[in-house]
C-alpha atoms as a PDB file:
ATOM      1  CA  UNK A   1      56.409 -32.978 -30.593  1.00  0.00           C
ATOM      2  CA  UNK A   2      53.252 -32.308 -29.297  1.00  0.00           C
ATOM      3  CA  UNK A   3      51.430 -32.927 -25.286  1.00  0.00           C
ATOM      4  CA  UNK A   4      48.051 -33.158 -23.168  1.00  0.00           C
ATOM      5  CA  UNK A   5      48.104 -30.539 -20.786  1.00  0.00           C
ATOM      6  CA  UNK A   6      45.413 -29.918 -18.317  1.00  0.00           C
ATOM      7  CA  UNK A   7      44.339 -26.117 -17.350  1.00  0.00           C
ATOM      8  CA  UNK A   8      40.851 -25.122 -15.832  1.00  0.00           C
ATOM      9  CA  UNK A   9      39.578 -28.817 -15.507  1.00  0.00           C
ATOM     10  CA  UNK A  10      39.784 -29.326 -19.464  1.00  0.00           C
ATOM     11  CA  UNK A  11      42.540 -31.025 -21.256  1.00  0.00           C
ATOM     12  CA  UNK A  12      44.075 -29.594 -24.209  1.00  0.00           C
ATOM     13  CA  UNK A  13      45.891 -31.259 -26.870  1.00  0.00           C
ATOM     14  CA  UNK A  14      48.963 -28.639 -27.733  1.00  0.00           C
ATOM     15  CA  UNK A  15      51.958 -28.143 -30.127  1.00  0.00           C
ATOM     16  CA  UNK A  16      54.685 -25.760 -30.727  1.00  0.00           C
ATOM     17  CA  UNK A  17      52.613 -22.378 -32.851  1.00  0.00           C
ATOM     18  CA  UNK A  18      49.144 -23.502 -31.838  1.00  0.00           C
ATOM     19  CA  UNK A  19      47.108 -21.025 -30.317  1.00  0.00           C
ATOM     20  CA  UNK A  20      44.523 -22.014 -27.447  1.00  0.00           C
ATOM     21  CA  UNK A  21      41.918 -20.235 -25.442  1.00  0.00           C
ATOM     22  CA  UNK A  22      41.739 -21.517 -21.712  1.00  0.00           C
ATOM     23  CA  UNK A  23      39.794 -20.731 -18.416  1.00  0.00           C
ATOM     24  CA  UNK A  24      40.954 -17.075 -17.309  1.00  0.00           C
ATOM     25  CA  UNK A  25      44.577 -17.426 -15.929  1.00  0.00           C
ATOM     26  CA  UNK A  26      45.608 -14.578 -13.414  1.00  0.00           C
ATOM     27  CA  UNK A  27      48.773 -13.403 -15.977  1.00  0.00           C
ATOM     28  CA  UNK A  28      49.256 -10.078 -17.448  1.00  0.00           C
ATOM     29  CA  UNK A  29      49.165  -9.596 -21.253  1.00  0.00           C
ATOM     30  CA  UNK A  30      52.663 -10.652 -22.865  1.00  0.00           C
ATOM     31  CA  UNK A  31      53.793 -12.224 -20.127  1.00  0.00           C
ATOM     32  CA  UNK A  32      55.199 -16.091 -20.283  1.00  0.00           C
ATOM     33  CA  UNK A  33      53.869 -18.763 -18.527  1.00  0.00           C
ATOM     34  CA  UNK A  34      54.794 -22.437 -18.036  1.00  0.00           C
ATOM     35  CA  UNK A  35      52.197 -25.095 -17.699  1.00  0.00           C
ATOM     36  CA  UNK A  36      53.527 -28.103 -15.729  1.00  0.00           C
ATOM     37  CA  UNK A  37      50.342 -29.895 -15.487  1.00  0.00           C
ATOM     38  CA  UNK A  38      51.315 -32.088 -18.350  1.00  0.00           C
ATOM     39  CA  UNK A  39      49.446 -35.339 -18.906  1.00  0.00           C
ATOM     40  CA  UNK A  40      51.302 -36.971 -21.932  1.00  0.00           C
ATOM     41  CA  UNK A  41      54.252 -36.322 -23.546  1.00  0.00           C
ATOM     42  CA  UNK A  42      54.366 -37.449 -27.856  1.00  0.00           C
ATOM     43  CA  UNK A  43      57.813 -36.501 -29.185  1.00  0.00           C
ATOM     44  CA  UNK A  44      58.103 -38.839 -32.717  1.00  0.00           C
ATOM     45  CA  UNK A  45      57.723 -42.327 -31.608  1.00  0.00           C
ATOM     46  CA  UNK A  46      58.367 -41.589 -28.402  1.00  0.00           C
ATOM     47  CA  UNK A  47      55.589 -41.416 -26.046  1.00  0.00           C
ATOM     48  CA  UNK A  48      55.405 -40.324 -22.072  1.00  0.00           C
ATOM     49  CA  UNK A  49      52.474 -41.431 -20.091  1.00  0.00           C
ATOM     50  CA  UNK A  50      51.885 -39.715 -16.837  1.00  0.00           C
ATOM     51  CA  UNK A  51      50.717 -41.203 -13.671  1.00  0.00           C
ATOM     52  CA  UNK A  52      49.182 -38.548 -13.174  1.00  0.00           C
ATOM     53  CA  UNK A  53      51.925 -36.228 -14.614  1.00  0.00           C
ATOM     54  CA  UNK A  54      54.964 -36.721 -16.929  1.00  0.00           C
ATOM     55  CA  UNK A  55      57.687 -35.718 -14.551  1.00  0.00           C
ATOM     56  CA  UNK A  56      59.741 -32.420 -15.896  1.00  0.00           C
ATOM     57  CA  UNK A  57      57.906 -32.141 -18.650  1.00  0.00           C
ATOM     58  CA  UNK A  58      56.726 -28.215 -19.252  1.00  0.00           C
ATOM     59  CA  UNK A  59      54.754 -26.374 -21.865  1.00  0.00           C
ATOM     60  CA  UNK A  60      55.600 -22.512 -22.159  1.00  0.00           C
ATOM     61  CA  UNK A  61      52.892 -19.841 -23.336  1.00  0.00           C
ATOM     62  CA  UNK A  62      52.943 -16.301 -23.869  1.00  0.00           C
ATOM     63  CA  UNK A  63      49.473 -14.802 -23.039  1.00  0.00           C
ATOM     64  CA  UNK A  64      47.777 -13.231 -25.956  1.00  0.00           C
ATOM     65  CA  UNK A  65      44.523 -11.644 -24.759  1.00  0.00           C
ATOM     66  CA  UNK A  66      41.807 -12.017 -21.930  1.00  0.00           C
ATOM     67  CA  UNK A  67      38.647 -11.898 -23.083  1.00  0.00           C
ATOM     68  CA  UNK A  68      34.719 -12.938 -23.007  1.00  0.00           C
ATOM     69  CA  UNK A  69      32.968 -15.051 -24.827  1.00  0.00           C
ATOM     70  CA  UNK A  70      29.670 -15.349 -26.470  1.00  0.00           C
ATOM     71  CA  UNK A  71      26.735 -14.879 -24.813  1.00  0.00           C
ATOM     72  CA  UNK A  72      24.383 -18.044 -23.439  1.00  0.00           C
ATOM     73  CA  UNK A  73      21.256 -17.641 -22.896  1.00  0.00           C
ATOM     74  CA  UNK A  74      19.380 -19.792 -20.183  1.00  0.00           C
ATOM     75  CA  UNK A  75      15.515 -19.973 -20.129  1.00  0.00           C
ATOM     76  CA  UNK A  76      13.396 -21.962 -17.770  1.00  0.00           C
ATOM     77  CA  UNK A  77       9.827 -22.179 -18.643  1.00  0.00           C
ATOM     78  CA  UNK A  78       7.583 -23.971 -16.201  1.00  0.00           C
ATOM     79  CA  UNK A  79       4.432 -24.745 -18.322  1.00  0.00           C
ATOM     80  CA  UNK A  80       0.849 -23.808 -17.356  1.00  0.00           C
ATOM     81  CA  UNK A  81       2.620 -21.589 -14.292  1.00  0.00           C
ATOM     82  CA  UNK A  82       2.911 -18.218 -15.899  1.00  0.00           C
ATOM     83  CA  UNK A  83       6.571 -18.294 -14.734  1.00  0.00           C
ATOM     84  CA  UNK A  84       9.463 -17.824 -17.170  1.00  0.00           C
ATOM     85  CA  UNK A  85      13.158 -16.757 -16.072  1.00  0.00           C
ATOM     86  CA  UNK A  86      15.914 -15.661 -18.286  1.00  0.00           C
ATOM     87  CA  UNK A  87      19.609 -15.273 -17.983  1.00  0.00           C
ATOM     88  CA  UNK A  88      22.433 -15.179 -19.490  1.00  0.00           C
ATOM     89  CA  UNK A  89      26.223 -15.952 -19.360  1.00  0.00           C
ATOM     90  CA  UNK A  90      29.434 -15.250 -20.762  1.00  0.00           C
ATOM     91  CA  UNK A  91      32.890 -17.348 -19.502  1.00  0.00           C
ATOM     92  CA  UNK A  92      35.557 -15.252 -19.078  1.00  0.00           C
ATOM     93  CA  UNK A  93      39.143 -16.403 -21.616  1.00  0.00           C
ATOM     94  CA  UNK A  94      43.060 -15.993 -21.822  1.00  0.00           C
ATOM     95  CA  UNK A  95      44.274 -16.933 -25.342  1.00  0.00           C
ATOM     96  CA  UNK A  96      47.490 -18.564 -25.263  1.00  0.00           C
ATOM     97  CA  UNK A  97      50.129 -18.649 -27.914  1.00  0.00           C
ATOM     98  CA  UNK A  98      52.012 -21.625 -27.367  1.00  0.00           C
ATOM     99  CA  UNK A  99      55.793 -21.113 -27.607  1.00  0.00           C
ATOM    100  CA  UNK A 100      57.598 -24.498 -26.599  1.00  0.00           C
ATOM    101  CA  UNK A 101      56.883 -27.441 -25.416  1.00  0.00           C
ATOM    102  CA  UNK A 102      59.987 -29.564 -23.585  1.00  0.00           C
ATOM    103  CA  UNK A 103      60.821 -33.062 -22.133  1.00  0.00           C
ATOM    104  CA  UNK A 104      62.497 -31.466 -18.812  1.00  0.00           C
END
């Protein structure tokens, strides 16, 4: 059995064991989570299409870690101008562990 979820504007394709790193979620370390924001529902041959949502459908997570991610580095030249800027970036994570995933 596995689903689509959707979390932080992204959709994630998640089964039962899979570990997942997501937009920062405001949840403390070890704590569970369910993610109702289910898009599609596969369990053997059958298959639940939301519209938008599968209805009862849940995904439960335990929350790993919160972390940061590489850095990016942004650079804007503007030629013959003698003007450069540089930045950087790093996205802010939660790693999920995901611990069930049910039909409702």
């Amino acid at each position: 059995m596995y689903a689509v979820i959707r979390t932080g504007g992204k959709q994630y394709k998640v089964a039962e064991g899979d570990l997942l790193r997501v937009e920062k979620l405001p949840a403390e370390v070890g704590e569970e989570i369910e993610l109702e924001d289910v898009l599609l529902l596969v369990d053997g041959e059958k298959v639940s299409v939301g519209n938008p949502r599968v209805e009862g459908a849940k995904v439960k997570a335990q929350v790993r870690a919160h972390g940061r991610g590489p850095k990016i580095r942004i650079v804007k030249m503007r030629r013959r101008k003698h003007s450069r800027t540089r930045m950087g970036h790093r996205q802010d994570f939660t790693e999920l562990a995901i611990t069930g995933v049910s039909a409702g």
